[in-house]
Protein backbone atom coordinates (compact mmCIF):
# COMPACT_ATOMS: atom_id res chain seq x y z
CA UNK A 1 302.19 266.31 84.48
CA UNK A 2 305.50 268.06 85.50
CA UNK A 3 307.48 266.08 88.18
CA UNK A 4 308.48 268.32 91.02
CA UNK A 5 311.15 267.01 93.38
CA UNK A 6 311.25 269.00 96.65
CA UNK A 7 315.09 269.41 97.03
CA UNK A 8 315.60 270.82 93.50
CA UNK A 9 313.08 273.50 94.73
CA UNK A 10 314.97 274.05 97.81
CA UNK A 11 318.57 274.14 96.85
CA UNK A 12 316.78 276.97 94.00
CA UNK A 13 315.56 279.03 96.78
CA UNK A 14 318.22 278.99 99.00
CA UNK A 15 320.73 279.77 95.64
CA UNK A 16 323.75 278.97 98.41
CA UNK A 17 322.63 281.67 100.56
CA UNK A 18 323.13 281.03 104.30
CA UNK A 19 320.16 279.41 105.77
CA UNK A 20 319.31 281.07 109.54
CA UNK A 21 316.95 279.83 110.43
CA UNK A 22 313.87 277.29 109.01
CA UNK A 23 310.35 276.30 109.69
CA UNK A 24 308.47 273.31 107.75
CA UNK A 25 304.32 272.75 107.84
CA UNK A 26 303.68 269.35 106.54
CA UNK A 27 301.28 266.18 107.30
CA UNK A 28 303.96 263.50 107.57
CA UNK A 29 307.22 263.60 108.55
CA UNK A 30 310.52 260.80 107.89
CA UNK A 31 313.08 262.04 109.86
CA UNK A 32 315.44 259.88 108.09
CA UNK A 33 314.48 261.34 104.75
CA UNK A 34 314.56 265.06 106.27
CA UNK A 35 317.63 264.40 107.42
CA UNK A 36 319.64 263.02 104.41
CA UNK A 37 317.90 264.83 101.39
CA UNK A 38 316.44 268.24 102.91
CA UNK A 39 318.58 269.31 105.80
CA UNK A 40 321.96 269.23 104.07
CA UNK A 41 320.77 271.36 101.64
CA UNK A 42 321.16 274.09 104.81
CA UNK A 43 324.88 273.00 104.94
CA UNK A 44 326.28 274.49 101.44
CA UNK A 45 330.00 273.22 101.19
CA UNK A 46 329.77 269.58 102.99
CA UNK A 47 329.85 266.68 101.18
CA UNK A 48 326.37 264.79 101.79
CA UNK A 49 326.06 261.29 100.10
CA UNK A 50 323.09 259.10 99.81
CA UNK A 51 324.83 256.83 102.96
CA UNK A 52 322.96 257.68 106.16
CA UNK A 53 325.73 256.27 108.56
CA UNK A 54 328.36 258.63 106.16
CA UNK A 55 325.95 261.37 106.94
CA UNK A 56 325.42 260.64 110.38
CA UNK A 57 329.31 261.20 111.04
CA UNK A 58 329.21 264.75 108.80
CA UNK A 59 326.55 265.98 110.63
CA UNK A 60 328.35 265.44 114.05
CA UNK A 61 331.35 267.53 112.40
CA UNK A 62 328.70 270.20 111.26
CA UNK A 63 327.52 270.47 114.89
CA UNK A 64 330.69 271.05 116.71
CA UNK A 65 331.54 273.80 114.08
CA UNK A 66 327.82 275.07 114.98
CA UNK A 67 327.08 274.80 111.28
CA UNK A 68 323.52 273.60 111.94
CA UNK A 69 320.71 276.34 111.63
CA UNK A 70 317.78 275.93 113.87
CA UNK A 71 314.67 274.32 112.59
CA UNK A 72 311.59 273.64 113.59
CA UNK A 73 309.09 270.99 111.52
CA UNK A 74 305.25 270.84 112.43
CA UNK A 75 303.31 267.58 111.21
CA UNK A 76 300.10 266.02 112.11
CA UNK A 77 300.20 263.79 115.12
CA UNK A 78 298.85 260.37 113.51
CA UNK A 79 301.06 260.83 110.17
CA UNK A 80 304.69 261.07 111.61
CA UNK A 81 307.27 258.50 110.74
CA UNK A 82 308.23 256.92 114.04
CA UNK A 83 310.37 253.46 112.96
CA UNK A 84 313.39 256.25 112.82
CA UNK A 85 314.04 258.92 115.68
CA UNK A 86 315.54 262.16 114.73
CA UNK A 87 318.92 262.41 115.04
CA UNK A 88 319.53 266.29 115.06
CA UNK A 89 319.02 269.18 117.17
CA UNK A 90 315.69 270.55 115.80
CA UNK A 91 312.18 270.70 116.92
CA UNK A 92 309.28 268.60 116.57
CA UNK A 93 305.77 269.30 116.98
CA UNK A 94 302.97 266.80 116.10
CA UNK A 95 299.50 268.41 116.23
CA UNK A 96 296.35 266.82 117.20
CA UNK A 97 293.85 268.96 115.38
CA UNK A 98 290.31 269.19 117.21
CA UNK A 99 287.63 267.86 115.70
CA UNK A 100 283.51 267.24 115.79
CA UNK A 101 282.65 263.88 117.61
CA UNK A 102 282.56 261.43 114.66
CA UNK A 103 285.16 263.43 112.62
CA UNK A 104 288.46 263.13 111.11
CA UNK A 105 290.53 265.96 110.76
CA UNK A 106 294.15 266.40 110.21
CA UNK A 107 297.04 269.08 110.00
CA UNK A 108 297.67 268.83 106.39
CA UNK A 109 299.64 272.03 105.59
CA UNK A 110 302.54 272.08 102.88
CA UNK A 111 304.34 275.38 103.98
CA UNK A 112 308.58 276.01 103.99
CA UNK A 113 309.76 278.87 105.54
CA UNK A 114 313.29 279.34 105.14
CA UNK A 115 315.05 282.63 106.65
CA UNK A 116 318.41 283.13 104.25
CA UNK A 117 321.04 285.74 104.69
CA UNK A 118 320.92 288.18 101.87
CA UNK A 119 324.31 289.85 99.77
CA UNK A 120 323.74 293.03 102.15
């Protein structure tokens, strides 16, 4: 079975294009590992370590030069992280999905949607 690592796939996409703009669909959500692994990935040229407080302090820098895109991330309610807040400026949404009396049913989605400026 091939091992698939979701920033590999990512940083592919993007191929150091400028990110505008990005929208995730997913069950859970760590806003800690969003934050250090997936989100800098949107910040081509900044030095992003595996050091959450060294982060922490870049991102702050990436904010005051406006650097950040705006994102939005949609999980189910029940499955988001929440021993860590988020610590950026994007959007949140848990969803409660209806369901029968007696039923389980959870937002489950795995869709990225990741708006990227273009050579033209």
């Amino acid at each position: 079975m091939e091992r698939i690592i979701l920033r590999d796939h990512i940083k592919e996409a993007i191929k150091n294009r400028k990110v505008i703009a990005a929208v995730f669909h997913t069950f859970n959500f760590d806003p800690l590992f969003f934050e250090n692994f997936v989100m800098p990935l949107f910040v081509p040229g900044k030095d992003f370590r595996d050091e959450a407080i060294y982060n922490k302090i870049l991102w702050r820098y990436c904010a005051k030069e406006n650097l950040i895109p705006p994102v939005a991330v949609f999980c189910d309610y029940y499955a988001k992280d929440n021993t860590q807040a988020p610590t950026l400026g994007y959007d949140i949404y848990c969803l409660k999905v209806p369901s029968a009396i007696g039923a389980i049913c959870n937002f489950h989605p795995k869709h990225i949607f990741i708006l990227v400026e273009d050579e033209n």
